[in-house]
C-alpha atoms as a PDB file:
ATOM      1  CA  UNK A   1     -13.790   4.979 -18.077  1.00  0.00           C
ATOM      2  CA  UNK A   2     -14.485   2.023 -20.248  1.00  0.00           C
ATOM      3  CA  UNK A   3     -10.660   1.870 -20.578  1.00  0.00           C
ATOM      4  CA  UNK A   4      -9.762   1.510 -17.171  1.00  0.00           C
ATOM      5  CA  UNK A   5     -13.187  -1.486 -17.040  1.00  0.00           C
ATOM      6  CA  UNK A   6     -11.182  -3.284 -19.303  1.00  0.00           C
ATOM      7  CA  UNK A   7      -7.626  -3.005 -17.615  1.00  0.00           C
ATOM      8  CA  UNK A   8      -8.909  -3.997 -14.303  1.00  0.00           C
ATOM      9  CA  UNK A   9     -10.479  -7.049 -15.731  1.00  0.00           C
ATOM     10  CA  UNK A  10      -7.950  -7.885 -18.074  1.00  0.00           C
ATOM     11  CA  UNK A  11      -4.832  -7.731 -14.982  1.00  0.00           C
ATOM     12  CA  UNK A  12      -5.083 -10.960 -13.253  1.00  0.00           C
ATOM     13  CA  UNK A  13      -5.318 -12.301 -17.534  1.00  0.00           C
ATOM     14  CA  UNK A  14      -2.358 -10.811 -18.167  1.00  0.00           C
ATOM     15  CA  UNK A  15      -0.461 -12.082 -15.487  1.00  0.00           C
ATOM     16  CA  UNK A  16      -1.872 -16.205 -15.899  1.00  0.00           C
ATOM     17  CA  UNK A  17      -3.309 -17.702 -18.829  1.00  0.00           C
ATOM     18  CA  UNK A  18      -3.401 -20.931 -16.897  1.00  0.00           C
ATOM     19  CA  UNK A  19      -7.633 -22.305 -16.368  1.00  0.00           C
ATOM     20  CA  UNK A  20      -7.109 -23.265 -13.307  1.00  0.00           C
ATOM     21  CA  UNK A  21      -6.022 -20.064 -11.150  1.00  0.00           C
ATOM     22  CA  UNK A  22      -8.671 -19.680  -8.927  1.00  0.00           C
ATOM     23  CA  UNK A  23      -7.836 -23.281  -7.806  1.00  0.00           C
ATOM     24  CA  UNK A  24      -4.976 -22.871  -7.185  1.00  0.00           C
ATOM     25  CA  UNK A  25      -5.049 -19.949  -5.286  1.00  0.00           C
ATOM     26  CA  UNK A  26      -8.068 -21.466  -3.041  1.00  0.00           C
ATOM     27  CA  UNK A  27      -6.701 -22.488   0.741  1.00  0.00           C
ATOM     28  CA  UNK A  28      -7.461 -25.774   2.433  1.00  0.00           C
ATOM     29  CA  UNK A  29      -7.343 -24.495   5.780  1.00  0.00           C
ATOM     30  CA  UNK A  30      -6.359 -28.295   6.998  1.00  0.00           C
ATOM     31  CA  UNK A  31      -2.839 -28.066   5.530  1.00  0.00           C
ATOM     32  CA  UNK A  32       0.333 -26.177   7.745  1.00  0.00           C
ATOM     33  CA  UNK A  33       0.473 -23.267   6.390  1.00  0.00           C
ATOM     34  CA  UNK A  34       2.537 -20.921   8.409  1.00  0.00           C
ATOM     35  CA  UNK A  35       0.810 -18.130  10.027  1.00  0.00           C
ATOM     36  CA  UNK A  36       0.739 -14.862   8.856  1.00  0.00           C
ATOM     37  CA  UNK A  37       3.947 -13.140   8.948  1.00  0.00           C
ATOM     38  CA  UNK A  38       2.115  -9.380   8.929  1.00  0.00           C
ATOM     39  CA  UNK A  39      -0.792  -8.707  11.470  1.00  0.00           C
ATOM     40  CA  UNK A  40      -2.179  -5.572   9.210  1.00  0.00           C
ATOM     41  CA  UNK A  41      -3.025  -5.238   5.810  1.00  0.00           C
ATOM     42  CA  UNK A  42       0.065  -2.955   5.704  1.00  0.00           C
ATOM     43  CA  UNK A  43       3.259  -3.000   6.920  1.00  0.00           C
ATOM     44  CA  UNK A  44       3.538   1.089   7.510  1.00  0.00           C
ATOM     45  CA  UNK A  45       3.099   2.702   3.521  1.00  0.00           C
ATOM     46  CA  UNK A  46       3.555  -0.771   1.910  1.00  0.00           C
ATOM     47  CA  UNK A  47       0.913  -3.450   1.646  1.00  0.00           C
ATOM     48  CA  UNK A  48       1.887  -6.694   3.264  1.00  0.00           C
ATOM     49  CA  UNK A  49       0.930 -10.618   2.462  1.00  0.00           C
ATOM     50  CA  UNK A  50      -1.961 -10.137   4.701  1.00  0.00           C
ATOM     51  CA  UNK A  51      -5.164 -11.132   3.238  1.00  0.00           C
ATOM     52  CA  UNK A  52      -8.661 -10.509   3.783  1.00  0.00           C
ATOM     53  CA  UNK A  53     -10.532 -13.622   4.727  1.00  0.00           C
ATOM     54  CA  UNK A  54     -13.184 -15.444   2.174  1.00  0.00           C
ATOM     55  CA  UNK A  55     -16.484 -13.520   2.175  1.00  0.00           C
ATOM     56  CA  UNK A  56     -15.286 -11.081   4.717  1.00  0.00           C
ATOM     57  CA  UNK A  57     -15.437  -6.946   4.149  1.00  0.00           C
ATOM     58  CA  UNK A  58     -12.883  -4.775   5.781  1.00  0.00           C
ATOM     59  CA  UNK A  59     -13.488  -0.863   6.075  1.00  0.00           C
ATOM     60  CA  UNK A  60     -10.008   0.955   7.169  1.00  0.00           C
ATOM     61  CA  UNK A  61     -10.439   4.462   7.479  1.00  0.00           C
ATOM     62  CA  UNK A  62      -6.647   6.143   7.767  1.00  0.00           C
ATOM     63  CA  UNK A  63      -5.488   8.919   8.570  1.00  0.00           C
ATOM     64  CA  UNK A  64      -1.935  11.128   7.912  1.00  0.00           C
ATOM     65  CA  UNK A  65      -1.629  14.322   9.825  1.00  0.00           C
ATOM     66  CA  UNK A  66      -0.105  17.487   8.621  1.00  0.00           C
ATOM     67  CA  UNK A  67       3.923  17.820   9.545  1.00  0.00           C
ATOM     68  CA  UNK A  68       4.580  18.130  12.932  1.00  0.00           C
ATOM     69  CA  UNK A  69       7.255  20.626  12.528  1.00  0.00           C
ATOM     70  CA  UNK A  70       4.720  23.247  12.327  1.00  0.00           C
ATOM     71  CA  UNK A  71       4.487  23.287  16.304  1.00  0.00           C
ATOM     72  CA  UNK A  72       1.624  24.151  18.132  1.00  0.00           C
ATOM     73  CA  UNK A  73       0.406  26.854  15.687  1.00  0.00           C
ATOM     74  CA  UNK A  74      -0.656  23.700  13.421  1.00  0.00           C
ATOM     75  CA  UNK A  75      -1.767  21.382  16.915  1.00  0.00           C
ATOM     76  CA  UNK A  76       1.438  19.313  15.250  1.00  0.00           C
ATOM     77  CA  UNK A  77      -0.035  18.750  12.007  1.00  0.00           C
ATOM     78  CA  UNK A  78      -3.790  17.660  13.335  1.00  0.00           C
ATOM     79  CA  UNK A  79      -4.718  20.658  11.293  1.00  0.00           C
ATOM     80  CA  UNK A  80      -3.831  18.934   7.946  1.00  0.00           C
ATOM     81  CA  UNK A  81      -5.015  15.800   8.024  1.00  0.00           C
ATOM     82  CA  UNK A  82      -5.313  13.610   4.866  1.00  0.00           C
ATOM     83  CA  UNK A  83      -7.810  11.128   4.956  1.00  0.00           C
ATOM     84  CA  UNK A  84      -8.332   8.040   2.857  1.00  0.00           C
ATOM     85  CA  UNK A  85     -11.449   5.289   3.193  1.00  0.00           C
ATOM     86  CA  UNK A  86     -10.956   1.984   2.094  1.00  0.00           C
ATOM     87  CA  UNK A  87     -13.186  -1.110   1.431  1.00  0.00           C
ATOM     88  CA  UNK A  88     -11.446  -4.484   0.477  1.00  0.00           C
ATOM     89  CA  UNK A  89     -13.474  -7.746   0.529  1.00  0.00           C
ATOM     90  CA  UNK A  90     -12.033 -11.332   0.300  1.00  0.00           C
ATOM     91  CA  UNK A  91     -13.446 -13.073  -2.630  1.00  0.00           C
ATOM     92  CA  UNK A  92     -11.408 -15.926  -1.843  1.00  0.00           C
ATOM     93  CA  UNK A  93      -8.824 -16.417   0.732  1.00  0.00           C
ATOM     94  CA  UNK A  94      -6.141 -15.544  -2.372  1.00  0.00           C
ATOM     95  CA  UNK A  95      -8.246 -12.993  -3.963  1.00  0.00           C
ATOM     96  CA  UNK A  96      -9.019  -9.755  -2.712  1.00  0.00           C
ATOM     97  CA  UNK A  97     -10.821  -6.616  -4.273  1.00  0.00           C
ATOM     98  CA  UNK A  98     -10.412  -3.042  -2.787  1.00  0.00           C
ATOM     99  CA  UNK A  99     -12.010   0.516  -3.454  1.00  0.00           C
ATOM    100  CA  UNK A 100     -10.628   3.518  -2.042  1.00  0.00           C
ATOM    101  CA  UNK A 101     -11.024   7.197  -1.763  1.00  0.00           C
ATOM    102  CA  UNK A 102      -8.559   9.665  -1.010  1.00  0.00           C
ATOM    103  CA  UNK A 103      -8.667  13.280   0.531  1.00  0.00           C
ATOM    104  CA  UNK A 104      -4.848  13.819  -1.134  1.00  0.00           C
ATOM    105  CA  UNK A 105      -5.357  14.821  -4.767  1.00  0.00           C
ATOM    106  CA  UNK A 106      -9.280  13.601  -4.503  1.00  0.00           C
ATOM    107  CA  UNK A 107      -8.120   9.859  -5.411  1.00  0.00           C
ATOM    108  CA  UNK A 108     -10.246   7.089  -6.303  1.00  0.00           C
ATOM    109  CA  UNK A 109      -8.462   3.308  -6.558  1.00  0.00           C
ATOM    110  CA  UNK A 110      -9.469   0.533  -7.474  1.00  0.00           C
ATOM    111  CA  UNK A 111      -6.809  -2.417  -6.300  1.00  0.00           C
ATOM    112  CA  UNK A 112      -6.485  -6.456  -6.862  1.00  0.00           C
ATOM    113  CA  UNK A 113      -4.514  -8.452  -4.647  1.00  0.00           C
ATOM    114  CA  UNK A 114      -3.480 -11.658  -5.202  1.00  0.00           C
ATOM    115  CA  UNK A 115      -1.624 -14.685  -3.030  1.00  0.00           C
ATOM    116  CA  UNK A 116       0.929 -17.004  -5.488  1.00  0.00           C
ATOM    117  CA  UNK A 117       2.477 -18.579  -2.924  1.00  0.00           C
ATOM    118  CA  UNK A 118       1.801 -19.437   1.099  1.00  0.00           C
ATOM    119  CA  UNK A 119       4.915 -20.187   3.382  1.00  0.00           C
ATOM    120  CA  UNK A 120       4.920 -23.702   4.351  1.00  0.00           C
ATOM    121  CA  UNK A 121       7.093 -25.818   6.270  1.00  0.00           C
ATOM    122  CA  UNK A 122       8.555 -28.451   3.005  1.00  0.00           C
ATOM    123  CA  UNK A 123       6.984 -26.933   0.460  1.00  0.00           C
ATOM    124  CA  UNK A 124       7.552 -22.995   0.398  1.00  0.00           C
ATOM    125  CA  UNK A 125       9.552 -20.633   1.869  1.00  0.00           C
ATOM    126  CA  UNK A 126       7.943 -17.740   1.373  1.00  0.00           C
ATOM    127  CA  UNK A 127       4.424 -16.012   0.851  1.00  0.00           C
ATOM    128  CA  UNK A 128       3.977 -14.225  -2.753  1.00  0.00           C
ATOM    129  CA  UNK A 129       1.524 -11.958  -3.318  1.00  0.00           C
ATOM    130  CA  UNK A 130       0.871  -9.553  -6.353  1.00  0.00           C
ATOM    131  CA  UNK A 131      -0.628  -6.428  -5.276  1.00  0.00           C
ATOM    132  CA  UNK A 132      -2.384  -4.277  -8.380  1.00  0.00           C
ATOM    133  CA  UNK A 133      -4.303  -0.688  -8.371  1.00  0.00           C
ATOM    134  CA  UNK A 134      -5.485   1.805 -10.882  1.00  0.00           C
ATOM    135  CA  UNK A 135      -6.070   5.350  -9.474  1.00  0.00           C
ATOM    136  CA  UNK A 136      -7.936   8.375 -10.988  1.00  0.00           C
ATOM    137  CA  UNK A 137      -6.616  11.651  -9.560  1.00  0.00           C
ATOM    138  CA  UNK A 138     -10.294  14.318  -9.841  1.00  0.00           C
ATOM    139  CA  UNK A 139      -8.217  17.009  -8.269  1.00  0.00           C
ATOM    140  CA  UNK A 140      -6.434  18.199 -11.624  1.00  0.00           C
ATOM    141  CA  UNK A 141      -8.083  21.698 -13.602  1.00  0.00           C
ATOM    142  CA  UNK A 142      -7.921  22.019 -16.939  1.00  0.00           C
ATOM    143  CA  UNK A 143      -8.249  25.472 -16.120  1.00  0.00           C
ATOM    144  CA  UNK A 144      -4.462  25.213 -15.045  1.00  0.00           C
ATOM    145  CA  UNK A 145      -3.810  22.676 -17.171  1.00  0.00           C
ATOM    146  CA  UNK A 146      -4.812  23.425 -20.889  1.00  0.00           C
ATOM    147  CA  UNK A 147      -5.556  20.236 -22.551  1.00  0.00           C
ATOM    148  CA  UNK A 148      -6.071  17.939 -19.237  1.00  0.00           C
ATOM    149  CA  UNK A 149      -7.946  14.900 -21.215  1.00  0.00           C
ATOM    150  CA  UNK A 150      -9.203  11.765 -18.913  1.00  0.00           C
ATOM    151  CA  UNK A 151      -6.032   9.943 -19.453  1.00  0.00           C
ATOM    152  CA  UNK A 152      -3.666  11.964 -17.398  1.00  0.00           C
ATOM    153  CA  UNK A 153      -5.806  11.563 -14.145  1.00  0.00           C
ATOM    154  CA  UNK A 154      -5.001   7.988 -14.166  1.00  0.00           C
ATOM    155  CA  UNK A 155      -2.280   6.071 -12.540  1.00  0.00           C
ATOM    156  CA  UNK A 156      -1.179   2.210 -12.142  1.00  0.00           C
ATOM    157  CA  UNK A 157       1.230   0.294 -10.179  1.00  0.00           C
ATOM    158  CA  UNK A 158       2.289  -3.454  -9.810  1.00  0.00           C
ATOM    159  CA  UNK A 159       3.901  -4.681  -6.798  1.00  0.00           C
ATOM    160  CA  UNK A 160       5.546  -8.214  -5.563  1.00  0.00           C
ATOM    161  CA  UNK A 161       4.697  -8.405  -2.323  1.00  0.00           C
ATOM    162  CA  UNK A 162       7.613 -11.536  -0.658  1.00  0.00           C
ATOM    163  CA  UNK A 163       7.165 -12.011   3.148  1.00  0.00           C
ATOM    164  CA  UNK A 164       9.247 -14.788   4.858  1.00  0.00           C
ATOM    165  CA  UNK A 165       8.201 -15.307   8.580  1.00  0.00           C
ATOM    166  CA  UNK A 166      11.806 -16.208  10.176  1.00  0.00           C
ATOM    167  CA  UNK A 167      10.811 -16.994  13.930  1.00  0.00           C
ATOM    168  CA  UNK A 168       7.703 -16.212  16.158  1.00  0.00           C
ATOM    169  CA  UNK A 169       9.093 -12.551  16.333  1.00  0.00           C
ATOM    170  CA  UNK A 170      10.229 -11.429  12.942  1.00  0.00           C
ATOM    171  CA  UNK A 171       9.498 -11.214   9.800  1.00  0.00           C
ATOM    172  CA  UNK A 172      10.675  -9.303   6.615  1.00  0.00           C
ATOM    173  CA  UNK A 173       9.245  -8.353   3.395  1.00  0.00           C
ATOM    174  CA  UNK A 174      10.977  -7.582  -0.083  1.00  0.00           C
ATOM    175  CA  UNK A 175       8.361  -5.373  -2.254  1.00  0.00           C
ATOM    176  CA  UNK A 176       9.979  -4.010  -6.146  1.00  0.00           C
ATOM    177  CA  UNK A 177       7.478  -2.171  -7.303  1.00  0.00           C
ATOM    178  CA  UNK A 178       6.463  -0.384 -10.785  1.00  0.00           C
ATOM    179  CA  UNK A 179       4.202   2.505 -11.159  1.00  0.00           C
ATOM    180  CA  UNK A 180       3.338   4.782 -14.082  1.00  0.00           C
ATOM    181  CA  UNK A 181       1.775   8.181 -13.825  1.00  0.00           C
ATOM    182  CA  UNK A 182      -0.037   9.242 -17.345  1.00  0.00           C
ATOM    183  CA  UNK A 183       0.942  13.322 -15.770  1.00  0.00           C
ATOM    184  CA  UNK A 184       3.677  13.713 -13.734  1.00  0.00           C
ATOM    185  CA  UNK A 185       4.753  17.224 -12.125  1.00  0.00           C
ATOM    186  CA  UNK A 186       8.264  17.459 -13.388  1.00  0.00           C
ATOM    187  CA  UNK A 187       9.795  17.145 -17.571  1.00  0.00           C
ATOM    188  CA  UNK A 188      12.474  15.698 -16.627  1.00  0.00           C
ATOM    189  CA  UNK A 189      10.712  12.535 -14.339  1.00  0.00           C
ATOM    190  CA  UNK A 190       9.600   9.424 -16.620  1.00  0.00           C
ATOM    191  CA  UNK A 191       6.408   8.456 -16.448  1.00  0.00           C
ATOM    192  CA  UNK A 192       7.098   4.541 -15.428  1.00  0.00           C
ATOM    193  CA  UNK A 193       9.384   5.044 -12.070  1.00  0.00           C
ATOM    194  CA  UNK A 194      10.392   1.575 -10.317  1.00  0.00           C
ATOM    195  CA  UNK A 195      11.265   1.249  -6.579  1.00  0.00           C
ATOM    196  CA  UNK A 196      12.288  -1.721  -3.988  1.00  0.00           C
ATOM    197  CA  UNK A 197      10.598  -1.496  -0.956  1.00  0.00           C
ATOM    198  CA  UNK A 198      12.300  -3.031   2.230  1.00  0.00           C
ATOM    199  CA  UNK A 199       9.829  -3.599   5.157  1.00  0.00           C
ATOM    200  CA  UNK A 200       9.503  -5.959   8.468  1.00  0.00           C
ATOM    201  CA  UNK A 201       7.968  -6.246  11.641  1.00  0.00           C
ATOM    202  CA  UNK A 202       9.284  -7.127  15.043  1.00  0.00           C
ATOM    203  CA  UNK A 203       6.706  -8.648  17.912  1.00  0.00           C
ATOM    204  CA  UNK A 204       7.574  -6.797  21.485  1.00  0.00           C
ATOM    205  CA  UNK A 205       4.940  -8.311  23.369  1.00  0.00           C
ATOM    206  CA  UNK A 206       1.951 -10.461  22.606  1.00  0.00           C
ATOM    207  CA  UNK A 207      -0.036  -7.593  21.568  1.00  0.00           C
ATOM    208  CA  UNK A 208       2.304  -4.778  20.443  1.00  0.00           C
ATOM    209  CA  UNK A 209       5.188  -5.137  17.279  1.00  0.00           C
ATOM    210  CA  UNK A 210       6.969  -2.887  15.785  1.00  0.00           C
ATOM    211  CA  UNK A 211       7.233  -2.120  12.028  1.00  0.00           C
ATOM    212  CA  UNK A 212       9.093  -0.247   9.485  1.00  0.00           C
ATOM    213  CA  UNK A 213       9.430   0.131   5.717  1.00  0.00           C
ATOM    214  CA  UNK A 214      11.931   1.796   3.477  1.00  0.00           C
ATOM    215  CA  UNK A 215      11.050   2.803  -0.682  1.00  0.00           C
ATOM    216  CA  UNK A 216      13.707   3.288  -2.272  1.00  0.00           C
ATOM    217  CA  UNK A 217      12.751   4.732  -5.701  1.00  0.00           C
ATOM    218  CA  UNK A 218      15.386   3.690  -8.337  1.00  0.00           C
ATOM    219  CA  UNK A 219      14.946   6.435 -11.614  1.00  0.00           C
ATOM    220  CA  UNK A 220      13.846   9.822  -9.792  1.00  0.00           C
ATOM    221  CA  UNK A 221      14.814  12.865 -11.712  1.00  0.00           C
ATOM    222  CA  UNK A 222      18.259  14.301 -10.500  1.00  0.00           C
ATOM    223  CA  UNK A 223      15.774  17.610  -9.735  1.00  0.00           C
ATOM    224  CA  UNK A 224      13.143  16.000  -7.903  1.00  0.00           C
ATOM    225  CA  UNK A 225      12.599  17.703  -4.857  1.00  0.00           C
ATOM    226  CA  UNK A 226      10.865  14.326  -3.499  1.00  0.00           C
ATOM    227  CA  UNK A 227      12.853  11.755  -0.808  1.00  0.00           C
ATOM    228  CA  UNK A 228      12.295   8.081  -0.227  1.00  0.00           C
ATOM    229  CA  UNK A 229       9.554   7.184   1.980  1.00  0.00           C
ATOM    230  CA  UNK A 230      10.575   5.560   5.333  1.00  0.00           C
ATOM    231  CA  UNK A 231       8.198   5.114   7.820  1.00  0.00           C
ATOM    232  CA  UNK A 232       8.208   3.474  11.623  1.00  0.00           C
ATOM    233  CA  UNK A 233       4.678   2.052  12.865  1.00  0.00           C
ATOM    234  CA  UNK A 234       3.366   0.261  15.901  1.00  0.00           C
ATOM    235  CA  UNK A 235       0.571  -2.186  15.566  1.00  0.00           C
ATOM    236  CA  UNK A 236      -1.517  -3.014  18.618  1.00  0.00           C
ATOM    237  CA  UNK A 237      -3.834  -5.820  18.388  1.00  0.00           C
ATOM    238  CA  UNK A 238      -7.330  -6.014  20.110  1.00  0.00           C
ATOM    239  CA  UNK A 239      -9.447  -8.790  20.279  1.00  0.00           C
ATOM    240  CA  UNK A 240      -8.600  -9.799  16.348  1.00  0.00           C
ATOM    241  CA  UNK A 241      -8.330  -6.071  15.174  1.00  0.00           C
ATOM    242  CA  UNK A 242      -5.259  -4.343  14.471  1.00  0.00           C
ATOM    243  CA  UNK A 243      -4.626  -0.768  15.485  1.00  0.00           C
ATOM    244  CA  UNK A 244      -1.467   1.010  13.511  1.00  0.00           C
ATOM    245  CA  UNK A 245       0.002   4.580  14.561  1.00  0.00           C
ATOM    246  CA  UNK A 246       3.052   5.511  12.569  1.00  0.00           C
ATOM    247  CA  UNK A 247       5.397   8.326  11.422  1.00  0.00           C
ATOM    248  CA  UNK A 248       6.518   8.943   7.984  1.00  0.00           C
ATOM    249  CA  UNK A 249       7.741  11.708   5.989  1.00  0.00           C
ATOM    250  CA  UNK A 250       5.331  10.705   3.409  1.00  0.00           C
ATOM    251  CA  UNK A 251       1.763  12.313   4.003  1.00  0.00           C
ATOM    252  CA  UNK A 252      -0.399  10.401   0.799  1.00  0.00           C
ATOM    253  CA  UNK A 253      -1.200   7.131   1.619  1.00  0.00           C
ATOM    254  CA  UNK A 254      -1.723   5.757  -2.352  1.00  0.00           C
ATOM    255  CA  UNK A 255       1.275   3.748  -4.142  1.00  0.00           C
ATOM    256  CA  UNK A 256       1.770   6.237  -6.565  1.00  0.00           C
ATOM    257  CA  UNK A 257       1.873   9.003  -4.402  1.00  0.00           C
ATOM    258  CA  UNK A 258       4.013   7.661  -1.078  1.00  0.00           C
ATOM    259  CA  UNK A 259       6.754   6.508  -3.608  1.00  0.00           C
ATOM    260  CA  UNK A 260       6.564   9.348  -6.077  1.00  0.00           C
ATOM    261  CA  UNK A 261       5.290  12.074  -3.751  1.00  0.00           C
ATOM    262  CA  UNK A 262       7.526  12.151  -0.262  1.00  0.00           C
ATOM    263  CA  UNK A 263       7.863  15.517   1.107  1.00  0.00           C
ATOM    264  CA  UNK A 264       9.146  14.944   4.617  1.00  0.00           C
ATOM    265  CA  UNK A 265      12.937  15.028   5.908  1.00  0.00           C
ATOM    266  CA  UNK A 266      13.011  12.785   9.016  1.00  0.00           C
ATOM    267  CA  UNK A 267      16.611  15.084   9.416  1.00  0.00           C
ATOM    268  CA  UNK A 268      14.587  18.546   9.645  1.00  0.00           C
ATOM    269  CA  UNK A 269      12.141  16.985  11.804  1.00  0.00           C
ATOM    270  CA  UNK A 270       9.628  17.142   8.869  1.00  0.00           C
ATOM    271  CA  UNK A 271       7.694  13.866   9.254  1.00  0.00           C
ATOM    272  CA  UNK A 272       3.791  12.965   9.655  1.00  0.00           C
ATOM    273  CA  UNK A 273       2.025  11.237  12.101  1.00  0.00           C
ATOM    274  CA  UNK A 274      -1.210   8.798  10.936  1.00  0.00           C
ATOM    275  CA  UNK A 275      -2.545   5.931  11.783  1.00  0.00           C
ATOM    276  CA  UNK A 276      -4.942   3.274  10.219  1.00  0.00           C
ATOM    277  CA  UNK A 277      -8.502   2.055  12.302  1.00  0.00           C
ATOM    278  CA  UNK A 278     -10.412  -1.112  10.887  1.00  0.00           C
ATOM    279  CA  UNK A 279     -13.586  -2.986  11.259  1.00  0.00           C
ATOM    280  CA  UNK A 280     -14.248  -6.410  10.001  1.00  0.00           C
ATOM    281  CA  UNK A 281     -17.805  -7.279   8.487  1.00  0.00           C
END
């Protein structure tokens, strides 16, 4: 544990050595920065550029049903719900912290996410944001698995998050992503897997848009029985809150485990239906 203490303090270190991050990352909310090209936190399965506000807590609790393939018999997957609480608080406008627990695999993450870049009219155009998590699977037995030691619960990833807002109605998002698992389920998988994620949203009307995202993993083992997450969401905005239902053939909800960890064959019909509910404190 006092390992993964150290990485989590030692990322944003790693990634600057310059003294003066924190100012730079620190908005002045007088200058014309363009709005935000994502309404929610995520796009679908990716995170987007979104960030949580200075001084301001955010409790999502989401949810990913069971496959609705199973019919009735299974209420369409309501049966098998996976369930993951978050909490993410702004420390700054550019700096956000986030703790989250998992129903799939028991999962506990820890996550830093950090804005680079803002889009602005003559000065950028695009929004950057690093996006960092350690997870600790609990769900492994060392009754099944002789020799199970601490370090093969734990998993990291380390994505760009790129977001360019084109018009008042669009905007798209370029995420390449790397992610190492210290155990992974198959001999012939590495450990550090890579992926690009493709993702964007579409405004309908003032209060709904539409939004999908695409991972497409780049090393999976010729055997893997796993398929690239894609995933189609609606967001519905109420009075400053977001509301996001969405279908995906990927039931977990973690980095790791949407990219790694896709079950679901939108061709059989094998997809999930979730959504994500959050309050602002």
């Amino acid at each position: 544990m006092k390992k993964l203490i150290v990485f989590l303090a030692l990322v944003p270190s790693i990634i600057f050595s310059q003294q003066d991050l924190l100012q730079d990352l620190e908005i002045d909310d007088s200058e014309a920065f363009e709005s935000a090209a994502f309404k929610g936190l995520k796009i679908v399965n990716f995170e987007s550029t979104k960030m949580v506000s200075q001084k301001e807590l955010y409790f999502v609790v989401s949810h990913r049903f069971g496959t609705i393939k199973t019919g009735i018999d299974d209420f369409f997957g309501l049966d098998q719900a996976v369930t993951r609480l978050n909490l993410i608080y702004g420390i700054t406008d550019g700096i956000n912290l986030g703790i989250s627990r998992s129903s799939f695999q028991k999962t506990y993450e820890g996550s830093l996410k950090l804005r680079l870049l803002r889009q602005k009219e003559g000065a950028s155009p695009l929004t950057l944001v690093l996006f960092n998590s350690v997870l600790i699977n609990t769900a492994l037995d060392d009754i099944s698995l002789p020799g199970l030691e601490f370090k093969h619960r734990v998993g990291y990833a380390v994505s760009a998050l790129i977001s360019r807002k084109l018009n008042n109605d669009l905007s798209l998002q370029l995420t390449p992503t790397f992610f190492h698992d210290n155990l992974v389920s198959l001999e012939e998988q590495d450990n550090s897997q890579f992926a690009l994620g493709i993702g964007g949203r579409h405004k309908l009307t003032k209060r709904w848009s539409l939004n999908l995202d695409y991972g497409w993993h780049l090393n999976r083992a010729d055997n893997s029985p796993f398929k690239n997450a894609l995933s189609i969401g609606f967001d519905l905005e109420t009075g400053g809150h977001v509301f996001q239902l969405h279908f995906t053939n990927a039931q977990p909800m973690n980095t790791n485990y949407f990219l790694g960890q896709a079950t679901g064959d939108w061709g059989d019909g094998d997809i999930f239906f979730g959504f994500n509910l959050s309050r602002v404190f």
